[in-house]
C-alpha atoms as a PDB file:
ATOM      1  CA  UNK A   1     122.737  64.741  73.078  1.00  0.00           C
ATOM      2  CA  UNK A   2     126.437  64.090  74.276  1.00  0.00           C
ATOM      3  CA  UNK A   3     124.680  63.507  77.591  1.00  0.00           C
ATOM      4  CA  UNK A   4     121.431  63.658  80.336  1.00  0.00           C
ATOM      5  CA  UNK A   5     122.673  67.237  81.254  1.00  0.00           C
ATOM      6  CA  UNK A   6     120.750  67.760  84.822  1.00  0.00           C
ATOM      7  CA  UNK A   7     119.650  71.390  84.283  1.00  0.00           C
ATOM      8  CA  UNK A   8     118.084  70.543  80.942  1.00  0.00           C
ATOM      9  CA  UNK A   9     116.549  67.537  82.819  1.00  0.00           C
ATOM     10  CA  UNK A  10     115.115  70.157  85.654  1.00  0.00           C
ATOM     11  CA  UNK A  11     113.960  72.365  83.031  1.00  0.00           C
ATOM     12  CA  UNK A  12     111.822  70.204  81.057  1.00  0.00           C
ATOM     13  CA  UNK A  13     110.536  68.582  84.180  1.00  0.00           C
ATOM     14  CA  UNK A  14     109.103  71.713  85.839  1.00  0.00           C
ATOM     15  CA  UNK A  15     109.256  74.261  82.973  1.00  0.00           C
ATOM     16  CA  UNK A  16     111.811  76.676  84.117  1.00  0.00           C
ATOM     17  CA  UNK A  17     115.332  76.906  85.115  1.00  0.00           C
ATOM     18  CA  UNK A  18     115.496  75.589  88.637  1.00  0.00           C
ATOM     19  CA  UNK A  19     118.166  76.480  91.390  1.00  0.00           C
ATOM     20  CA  UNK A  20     119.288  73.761  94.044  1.00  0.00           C
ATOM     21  CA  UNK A  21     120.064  76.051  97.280  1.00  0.00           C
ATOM     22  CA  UNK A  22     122.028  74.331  99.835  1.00  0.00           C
ATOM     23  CA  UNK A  23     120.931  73.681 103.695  1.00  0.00           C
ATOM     24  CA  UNK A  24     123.183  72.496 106.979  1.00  0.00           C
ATOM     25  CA  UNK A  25     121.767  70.957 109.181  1.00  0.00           C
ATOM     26  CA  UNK A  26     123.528  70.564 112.619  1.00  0.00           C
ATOM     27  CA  UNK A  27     124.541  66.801 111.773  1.00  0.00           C
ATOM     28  CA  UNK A  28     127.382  64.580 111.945  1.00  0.00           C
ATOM     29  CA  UNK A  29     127.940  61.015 110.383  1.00  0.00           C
ATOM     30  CA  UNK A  30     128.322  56.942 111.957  1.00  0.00           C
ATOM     31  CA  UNK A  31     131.088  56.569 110.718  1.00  0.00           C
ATOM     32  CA  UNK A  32     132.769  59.641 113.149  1.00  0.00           C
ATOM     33  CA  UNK A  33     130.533  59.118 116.414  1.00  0.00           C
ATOM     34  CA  UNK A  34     131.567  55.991 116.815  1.00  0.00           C
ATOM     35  CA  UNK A  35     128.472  53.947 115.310  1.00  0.00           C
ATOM     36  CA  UNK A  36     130.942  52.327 112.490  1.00  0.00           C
ATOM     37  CA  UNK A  37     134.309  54.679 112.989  1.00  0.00           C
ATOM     38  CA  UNK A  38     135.350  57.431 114.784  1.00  0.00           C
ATOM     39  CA  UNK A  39     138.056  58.983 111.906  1.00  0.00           C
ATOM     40  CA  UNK A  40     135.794  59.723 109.268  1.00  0.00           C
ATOM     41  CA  UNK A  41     136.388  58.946 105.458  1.00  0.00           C
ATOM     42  CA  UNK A  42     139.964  59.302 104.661  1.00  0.00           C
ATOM     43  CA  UNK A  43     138.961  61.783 102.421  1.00  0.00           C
ATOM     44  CA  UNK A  44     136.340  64.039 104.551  1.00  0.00           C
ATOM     45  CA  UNK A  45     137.924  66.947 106.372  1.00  0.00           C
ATOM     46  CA  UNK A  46     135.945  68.305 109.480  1.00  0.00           C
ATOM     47  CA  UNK A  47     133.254  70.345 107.443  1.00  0.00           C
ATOM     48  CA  UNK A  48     132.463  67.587 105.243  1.00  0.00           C
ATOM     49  CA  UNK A  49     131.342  68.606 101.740  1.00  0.00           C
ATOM     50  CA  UNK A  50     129.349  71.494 102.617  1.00  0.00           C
ATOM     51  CA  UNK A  51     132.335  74.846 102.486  1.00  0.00           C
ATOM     52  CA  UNK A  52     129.269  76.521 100.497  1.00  0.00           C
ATOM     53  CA  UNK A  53     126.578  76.046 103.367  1.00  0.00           C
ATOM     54  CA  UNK A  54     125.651  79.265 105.770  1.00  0.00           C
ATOM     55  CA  UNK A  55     125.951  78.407 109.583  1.00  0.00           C
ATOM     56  CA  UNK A  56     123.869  75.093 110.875  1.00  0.00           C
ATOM     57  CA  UNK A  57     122.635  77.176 113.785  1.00  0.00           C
ATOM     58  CA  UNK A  58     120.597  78.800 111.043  1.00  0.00           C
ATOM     59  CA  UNK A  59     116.779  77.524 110.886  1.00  0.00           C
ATOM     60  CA  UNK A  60     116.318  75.858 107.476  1.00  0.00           C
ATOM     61  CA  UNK A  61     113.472  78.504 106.402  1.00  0.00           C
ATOM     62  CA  UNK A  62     116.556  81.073 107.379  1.00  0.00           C
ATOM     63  CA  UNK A  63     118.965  79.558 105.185  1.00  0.00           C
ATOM     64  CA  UNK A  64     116.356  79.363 102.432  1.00  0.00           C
ATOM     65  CA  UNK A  65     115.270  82.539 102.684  1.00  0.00           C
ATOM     66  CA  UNK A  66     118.548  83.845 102.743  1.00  0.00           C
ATOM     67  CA  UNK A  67     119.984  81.966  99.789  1.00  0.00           C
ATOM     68  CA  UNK A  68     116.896  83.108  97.689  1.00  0.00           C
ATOM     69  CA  UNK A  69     117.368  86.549  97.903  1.00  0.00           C
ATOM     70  CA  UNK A  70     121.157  85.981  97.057  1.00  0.00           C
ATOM     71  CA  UNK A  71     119.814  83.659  93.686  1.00  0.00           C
ATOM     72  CA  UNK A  72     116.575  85.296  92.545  1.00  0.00           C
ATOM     73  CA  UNK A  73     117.645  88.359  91.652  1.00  0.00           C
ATOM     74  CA  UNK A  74     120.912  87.668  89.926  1.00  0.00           C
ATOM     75  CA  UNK A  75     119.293  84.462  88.087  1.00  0.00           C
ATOM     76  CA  UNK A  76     115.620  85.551  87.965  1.00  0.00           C
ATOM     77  CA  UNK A  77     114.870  81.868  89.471  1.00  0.00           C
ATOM     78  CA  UNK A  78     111.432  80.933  90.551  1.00  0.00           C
ATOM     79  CA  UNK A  79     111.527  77.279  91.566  1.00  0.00           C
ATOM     80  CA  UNK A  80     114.019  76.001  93.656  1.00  0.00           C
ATOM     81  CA  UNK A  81     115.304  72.136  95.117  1.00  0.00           C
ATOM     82  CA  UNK A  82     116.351  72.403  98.766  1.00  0.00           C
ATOM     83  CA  UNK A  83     119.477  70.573  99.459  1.00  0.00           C
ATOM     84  CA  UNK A  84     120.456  69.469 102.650  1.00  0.00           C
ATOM     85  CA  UNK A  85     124.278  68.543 101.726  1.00  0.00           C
ATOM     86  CA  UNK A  86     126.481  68.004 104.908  1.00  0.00           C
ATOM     87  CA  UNK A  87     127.541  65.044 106.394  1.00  0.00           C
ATOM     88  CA  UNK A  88     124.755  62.486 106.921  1.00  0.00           C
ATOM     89  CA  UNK A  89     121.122  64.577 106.718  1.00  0.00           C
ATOM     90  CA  UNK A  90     119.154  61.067 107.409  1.00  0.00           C
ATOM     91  CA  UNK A  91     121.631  60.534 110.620  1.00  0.00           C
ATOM     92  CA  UNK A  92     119.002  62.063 113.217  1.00  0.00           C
ATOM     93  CA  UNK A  93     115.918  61.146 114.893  1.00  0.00           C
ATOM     94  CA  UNK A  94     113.005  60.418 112.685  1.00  0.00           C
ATOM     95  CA  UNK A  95     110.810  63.745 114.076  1.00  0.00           C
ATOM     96  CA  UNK A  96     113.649  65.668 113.750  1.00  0.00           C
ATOM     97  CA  UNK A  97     114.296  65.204 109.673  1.00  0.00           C
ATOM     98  CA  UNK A  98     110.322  65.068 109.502  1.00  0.00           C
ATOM     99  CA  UNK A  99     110.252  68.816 111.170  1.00  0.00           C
ATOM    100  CA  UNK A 100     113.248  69.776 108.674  1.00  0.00           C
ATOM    101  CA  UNK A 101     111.965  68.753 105.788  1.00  0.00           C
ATOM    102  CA  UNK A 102     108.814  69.890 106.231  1.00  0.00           C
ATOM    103  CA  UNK A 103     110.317  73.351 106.572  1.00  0.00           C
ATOM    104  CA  UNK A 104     112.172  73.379 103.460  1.00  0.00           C
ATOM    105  CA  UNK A 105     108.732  72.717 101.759  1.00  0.00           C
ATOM    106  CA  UNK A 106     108.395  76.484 100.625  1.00  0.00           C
ATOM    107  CA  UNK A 107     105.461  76.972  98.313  1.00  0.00           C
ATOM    108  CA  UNK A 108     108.558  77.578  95.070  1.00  0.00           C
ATOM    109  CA  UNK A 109     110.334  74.652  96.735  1.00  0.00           C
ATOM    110  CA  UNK A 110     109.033  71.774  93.928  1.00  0.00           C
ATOM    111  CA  UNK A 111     112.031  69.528  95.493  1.00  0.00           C
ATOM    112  CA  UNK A 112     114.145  68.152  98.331  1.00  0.00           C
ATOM    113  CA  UNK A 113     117.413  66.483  98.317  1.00  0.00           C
ATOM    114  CA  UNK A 114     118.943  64.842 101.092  1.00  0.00           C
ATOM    115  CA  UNK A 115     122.670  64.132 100.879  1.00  0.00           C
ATOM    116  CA  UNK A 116     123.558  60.974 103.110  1.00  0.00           C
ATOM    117  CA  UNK A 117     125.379  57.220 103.295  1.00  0.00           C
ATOM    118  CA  UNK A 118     123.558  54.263 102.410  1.00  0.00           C
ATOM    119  CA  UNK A 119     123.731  52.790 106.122  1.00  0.00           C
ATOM    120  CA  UNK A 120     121.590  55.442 107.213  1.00  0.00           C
ATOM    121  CA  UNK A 121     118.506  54.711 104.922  1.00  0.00           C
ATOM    122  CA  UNK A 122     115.520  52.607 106.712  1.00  0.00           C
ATOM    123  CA  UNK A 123     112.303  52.066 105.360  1.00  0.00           C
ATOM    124  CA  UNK A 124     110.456  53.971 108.557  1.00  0.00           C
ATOM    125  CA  UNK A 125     112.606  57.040 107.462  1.00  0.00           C
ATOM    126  CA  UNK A 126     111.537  56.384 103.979  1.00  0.00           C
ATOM    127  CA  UNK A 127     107.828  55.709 104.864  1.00  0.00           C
ATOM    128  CA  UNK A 128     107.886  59.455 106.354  1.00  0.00           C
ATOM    129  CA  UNK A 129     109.114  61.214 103.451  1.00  0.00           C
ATOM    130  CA  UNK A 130     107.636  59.322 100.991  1.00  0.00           C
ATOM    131  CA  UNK A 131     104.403  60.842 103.182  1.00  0.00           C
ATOM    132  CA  UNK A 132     105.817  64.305 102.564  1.00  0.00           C
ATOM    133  CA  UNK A 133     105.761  64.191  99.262  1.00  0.00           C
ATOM    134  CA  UNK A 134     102.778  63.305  98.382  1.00  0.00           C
ATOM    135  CA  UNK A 135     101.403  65.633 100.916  1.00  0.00           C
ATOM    136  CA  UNK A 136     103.125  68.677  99.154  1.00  0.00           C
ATOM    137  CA  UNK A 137     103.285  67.336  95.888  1.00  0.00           C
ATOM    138  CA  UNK A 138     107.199  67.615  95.632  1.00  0.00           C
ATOM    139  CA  UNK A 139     110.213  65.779  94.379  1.00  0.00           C
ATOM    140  CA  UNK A 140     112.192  63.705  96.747  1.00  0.00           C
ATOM    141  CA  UNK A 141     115.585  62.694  96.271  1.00  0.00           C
ATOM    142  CA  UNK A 142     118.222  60.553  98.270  1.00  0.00           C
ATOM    143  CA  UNK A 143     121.647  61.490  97.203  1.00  0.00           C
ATOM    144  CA  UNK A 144     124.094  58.641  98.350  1.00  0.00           C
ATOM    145  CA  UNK A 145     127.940  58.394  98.721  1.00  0.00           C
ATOM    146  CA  UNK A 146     129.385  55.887  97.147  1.00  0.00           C
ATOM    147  CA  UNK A 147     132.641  57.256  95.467  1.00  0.00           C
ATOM    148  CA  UNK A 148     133.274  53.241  94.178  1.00  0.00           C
ATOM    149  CA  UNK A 149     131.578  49.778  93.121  1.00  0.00           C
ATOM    150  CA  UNK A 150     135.015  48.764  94.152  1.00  0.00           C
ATOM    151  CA  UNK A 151     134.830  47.601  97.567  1.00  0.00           C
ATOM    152  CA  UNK A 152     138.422  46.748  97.927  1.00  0.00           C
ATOM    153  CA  UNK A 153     138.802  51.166  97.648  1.00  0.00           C
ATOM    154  CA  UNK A 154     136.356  51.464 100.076  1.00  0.00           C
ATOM    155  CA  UNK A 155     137.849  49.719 102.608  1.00  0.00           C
ATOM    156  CA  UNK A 156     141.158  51.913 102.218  1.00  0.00           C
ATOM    157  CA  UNK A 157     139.460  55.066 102.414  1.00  0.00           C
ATOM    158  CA  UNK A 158     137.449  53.595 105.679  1.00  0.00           C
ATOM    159  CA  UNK A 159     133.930  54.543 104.280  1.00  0.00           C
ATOM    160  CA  UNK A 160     132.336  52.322 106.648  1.00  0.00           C
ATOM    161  CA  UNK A 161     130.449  50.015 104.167  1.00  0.00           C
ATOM    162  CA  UNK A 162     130.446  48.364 101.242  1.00  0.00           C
ATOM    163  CA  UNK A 163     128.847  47.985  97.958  1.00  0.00           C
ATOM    164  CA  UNK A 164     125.746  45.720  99.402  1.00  0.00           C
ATOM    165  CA  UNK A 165     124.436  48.787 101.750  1.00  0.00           C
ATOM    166  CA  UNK A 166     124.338  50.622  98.859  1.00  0.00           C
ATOM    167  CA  UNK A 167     122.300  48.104  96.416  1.00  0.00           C
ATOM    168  CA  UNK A 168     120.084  47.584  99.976  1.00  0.00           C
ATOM    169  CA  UNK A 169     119.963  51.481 100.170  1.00  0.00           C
ATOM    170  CA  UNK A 170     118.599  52.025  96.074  1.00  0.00           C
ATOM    171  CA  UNK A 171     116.180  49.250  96.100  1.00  0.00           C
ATOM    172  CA  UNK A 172     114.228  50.966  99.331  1.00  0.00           C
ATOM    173  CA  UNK A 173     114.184  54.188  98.385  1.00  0.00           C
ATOM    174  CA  UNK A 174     112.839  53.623  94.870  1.00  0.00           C
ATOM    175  CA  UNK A 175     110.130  51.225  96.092  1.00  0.00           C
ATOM    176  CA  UNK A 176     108.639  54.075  98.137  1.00  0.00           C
ATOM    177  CA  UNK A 177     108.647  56.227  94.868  1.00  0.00           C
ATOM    178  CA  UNK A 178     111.650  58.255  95.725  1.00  0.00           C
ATOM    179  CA  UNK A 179     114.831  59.107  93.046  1.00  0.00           C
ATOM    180  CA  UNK A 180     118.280  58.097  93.875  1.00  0.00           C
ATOM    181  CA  UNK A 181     121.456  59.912  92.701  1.00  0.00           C
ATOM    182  CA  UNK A 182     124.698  58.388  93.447  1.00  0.00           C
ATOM    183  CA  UNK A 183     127.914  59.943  94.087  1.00  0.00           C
ATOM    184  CA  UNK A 184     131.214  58.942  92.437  1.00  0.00           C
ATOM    185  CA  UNK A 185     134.264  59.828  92.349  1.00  0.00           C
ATOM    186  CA  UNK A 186     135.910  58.560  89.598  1.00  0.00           C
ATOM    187  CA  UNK A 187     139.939  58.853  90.217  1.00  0.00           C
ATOM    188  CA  UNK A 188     140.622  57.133  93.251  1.00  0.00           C
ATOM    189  CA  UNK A 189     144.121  55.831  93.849  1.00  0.00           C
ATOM    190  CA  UNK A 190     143.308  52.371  93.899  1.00  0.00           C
ATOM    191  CA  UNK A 191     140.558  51.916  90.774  1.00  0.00           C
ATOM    192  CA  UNK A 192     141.413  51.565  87.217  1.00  0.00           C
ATOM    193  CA  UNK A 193     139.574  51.556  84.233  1.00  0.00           C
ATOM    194  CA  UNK A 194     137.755  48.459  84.453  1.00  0.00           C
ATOM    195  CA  UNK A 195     136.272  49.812  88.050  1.00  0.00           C
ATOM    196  CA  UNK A 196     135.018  53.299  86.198  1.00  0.00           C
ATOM    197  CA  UNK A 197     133.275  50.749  83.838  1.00  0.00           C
ATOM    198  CA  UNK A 198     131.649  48.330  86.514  1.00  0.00           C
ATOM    199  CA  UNK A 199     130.506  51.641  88.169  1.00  0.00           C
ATOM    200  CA  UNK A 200     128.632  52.691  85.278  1.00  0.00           C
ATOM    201  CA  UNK A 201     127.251  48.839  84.638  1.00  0.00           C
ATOM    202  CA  UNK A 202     126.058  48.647  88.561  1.00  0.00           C
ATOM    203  CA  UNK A 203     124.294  52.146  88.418  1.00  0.00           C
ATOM    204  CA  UNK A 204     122.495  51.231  84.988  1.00  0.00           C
ATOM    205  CA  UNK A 205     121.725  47.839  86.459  1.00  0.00           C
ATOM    206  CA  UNK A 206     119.644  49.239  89.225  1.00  0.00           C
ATOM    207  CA  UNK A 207     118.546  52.005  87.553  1.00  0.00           C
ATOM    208  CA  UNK A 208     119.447  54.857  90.007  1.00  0.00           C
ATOM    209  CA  UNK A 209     118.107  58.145  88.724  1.00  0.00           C
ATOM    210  CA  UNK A 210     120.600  60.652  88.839  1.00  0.00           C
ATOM    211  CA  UNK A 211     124.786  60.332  89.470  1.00  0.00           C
ATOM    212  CA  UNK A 212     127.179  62.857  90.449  1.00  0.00           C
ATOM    213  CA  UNK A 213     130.904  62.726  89.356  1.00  0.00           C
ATOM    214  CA  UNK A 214     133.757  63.921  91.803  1.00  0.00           C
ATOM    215  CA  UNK A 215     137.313  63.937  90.831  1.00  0.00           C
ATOM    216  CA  UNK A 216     138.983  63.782  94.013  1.00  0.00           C
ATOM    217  CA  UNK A 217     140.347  66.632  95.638  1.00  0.00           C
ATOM    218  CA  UNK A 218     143.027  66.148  99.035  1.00  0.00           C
ATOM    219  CA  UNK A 219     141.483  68.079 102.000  1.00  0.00           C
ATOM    220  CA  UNK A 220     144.124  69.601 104.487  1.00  0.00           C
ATOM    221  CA  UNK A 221     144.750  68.024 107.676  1.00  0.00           C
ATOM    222  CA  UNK A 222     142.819  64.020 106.929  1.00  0.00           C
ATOM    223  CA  UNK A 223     144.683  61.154 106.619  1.00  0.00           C
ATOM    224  CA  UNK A 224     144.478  60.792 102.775  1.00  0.00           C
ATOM    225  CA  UNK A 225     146.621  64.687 102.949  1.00  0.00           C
ATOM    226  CA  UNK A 226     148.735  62.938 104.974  1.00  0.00           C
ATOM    227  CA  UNK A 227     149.193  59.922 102.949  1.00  0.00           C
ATOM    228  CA  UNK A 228     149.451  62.390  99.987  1.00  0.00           C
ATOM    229  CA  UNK A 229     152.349  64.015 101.495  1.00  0.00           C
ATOM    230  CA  UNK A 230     154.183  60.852 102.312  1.00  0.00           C
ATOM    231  CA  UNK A 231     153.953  60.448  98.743  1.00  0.00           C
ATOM    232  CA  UNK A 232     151.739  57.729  99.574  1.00  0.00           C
ATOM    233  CA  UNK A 233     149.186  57.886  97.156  1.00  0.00           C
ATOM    234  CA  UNK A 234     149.678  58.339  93.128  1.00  0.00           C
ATOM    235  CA  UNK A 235     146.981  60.054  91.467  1.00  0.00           C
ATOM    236  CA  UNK A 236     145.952  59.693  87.768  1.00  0.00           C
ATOM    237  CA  UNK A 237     146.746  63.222  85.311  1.00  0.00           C
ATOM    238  CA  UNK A 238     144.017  65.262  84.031  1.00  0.00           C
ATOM    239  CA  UNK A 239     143.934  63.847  80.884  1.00  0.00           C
ATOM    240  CA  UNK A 240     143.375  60.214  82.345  1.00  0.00           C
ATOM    241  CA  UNK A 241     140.671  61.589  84.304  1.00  0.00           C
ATOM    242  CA  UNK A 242     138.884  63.160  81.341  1.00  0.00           C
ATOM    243  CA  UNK A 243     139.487  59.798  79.252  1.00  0.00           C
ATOM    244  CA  UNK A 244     137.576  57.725  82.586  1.00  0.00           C
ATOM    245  CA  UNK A 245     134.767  60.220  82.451  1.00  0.00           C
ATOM    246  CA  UNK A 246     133.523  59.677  79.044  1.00  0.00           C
ATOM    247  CA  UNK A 247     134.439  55.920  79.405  1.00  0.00           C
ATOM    248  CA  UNK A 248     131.818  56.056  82.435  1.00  0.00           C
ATOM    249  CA  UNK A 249     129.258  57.692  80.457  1.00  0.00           C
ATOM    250  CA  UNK A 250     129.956  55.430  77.105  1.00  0.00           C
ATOM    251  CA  UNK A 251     128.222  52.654  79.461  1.00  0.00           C
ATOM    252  CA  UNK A 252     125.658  54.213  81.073  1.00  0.00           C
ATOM    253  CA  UNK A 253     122.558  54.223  80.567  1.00  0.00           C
ATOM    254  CA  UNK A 254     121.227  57.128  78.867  1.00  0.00           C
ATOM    255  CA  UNK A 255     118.177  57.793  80.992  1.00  0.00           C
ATOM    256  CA  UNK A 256     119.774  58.437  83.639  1.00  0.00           C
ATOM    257  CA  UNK A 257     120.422  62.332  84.583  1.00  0.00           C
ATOM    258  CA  UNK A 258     124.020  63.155  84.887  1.00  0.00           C
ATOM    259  CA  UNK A 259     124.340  66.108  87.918  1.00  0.00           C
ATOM    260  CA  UNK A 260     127.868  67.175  87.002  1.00  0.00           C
ATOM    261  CA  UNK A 261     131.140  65.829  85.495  1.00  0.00           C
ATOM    262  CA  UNK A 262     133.556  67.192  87.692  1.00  0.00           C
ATOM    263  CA  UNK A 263     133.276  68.796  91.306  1.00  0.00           C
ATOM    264  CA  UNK A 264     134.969  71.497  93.167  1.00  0.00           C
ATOM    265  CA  UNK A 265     136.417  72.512  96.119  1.00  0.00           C
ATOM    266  CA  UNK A 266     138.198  75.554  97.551  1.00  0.00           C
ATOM    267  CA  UNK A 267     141.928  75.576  96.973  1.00  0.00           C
ATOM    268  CA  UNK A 268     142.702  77.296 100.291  1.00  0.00           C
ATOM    269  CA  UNK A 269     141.830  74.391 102.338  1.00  0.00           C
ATOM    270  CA  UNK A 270     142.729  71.376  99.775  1.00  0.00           C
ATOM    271  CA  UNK A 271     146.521  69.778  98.653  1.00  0.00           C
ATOM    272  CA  UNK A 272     145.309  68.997  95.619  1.00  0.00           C
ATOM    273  CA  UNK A 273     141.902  70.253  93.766  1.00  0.00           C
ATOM    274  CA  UNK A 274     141.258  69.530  90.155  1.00  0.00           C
ATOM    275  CA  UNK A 275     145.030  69.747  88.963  1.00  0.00           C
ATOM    276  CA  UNK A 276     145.103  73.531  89.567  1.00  0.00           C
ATOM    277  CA  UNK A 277     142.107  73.733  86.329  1.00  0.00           C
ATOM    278  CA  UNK A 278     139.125  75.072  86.626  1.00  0.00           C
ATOM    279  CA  UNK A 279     136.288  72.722  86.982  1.00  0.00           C
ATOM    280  CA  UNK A 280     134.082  74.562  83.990  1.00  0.00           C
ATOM    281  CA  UNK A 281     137.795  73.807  81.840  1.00  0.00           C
ATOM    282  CA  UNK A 282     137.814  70.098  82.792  1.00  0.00           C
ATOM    283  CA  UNK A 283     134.016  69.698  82.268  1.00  0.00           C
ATOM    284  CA  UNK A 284     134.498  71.464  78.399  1.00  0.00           C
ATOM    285  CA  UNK A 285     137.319  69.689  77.316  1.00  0.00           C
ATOM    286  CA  UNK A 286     135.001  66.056  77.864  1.00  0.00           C
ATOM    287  CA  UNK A 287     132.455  67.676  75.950  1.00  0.00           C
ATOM    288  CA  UNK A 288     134.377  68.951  73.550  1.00  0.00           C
ATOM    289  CA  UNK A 289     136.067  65.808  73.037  1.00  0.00           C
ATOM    290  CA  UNK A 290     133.458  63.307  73.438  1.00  0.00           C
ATOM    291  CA  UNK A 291     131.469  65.459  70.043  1.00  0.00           C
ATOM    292  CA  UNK A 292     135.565  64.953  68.509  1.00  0.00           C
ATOM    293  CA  UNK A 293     134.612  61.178  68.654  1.00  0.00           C
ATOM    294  CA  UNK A 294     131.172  61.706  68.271  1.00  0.00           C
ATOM    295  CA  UNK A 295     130.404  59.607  71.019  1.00  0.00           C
ATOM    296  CA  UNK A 296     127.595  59.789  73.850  1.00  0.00           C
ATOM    297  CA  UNK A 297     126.284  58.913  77.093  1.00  0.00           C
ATOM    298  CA  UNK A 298     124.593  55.104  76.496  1.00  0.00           C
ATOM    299  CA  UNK A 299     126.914  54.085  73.417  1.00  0.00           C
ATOM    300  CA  UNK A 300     128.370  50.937  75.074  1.00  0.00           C
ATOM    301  CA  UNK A 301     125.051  50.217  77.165  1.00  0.00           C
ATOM    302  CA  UNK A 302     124.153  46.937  75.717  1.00  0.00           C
ATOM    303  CA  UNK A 303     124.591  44.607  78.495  1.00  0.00           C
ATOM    304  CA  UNK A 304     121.748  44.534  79.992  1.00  0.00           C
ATOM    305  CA  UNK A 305     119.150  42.093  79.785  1.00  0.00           C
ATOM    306  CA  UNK A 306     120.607  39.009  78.616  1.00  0.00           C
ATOM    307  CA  UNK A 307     122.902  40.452  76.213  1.00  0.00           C
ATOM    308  CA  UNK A 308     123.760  37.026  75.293  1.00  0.00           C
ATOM    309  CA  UNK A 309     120.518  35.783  73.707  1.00  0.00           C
ATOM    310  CA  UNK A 310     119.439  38.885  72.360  1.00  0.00           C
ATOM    311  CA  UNK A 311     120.797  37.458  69.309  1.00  0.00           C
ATOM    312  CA  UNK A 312     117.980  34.797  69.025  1.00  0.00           C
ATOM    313  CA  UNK A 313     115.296  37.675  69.528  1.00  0.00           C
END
């Protein structure tokens, strides 16, 4: 296994292939209201990360609905993960993400993820869907934006918080029995090598369930597009990118489920996506490469507990 691919992972976990359908809700984020900044991510263009999502004015059983009759047919899916994926989905009042998740929880709904920030994860929220999913005997996972263990980046792309929210973040949620998946992405201007490899060592180190890789992608009209244009901002080729992906998973720690390799965005509405390649290209050239080297996901995983006296074991 070159890696924890997460639709095998979903497959042997409930049997069948299983189809993540994406939800808005009518959210925003703290760090654009004015809780912890008012600009955003330098990154995050006004939709946020959901182009994909029908209207927020939608009900959530709407959306679902809708999005199964679009999926079931053409991929004769069954089971399903509802994903609420815009902006900051734990950013609302605690009866209000009680009544939306409890919506989602269609009878061939066997999971929930919640896309949101690690500064907006408390252990009353947690307490409540922890509660939901035992009551409906479902999956629960956080998915939490990241994008560096560098906190040096994160300051320069204004995320708003550091890496300690997010350790703060992981340990809660798993101690209520809920999974974590962390988002990354891997090519930011100002990380190197040696950052790709501390991300993998934190995640492993923690033991976060699932991650996500992004390469980054410049969204029209933010301040990083702006930057970009100034010629502000040098970003690494292709090829560098591919090397820093399999680099990542060399030290990670096999267990955990790798969501995707690569993201995507539309090119209409970004300066720069995925150097003009396909993201299916990008994600079969690592493959194809890291079974070249004959490498895998976990190689270089042997730092963890004390590596240094392992030797007297």
């Amino acid at each position: 296994m070159l890696y924890n691919v997460y639709s095998d992972y979903l497959k042997n976990r409930y049997g069948e292939k299983v189809y993540k359908l994406p939800v808005g809700l009518p959210v925003t984020c703290p760090n654009r209201d004015g809780a912890c900044g008012s600009t955003g991510c330098t990154f995050c263009g006004e939709i946020g990360a959901g182009y994909e999502n029908l209207p927020a004015d939608m009900t959530v059983n709407e959306q679902l609905l809708t999005n199964k009759a679009h999926i079931k047919p053409k991929y004769k899916a069954e089971k399903f993960i509802a994903y609420f994926q815009n902006f900051s989905n734990t950013y609302l009042p605690i009866e209000k993400l009680k009544n939306y998740v409890e919506e989602a929880c269609h009878e061939d709904v066997v999971g929930v993820a919640l896309a949101t920030r690690p500064d907006c994860v408390n252990d009353r929220y947690l307490e409540m869907l922890a509660e939901i999913r035992k009551k409906n005997n479902i999956d629960i996972c956080i998915e939490l934006g990241l994008q560096s263990v560098n906190y040096h980046s994160l300051i320069k792309v204004k995320r708003g918080h550091t890496l300690a929210e997010f350790l703060d973040a992981t340990y809660r949620i798993k101690s209520y029995g809920l999974e974590v998946c962390a988002h990354l992405i891997l090519n930011l201007p100002w990380d190197d090598t040696i950052d790709v490899i501390e991300n993998a060592k934190v995640l492993s180190a923690i033991k976060v369930d699932q991650v996500k890789l992004h390469a980054l992608y410049i969204v029209k009209g933010t301040q990083m597009a702006r930057e970009y244009e100034a010629g502000q901002l040098e970003l690494i080729s292709r090829e560098e990118y591919i090397e820093r992906v399999i680099t990542f998973l060399e030290y990670l720690n096999k267990d955990i489920v790798v969501q995707r390799l690569i993201g995507r965005a539309p090119e209409s509405n970004t300066l720069f996506s995925n150097w003009k390649t396909g993201w299916w290209k990008i994600r079969d050239t690592i493959t194809k490469t890291m079974e070249e080297r004959n490498t895998y996901q976990g190689r270089l995983c042997n730092y963890l507990n004390g590596s240094a006296v392992q030797k007297y074991l």
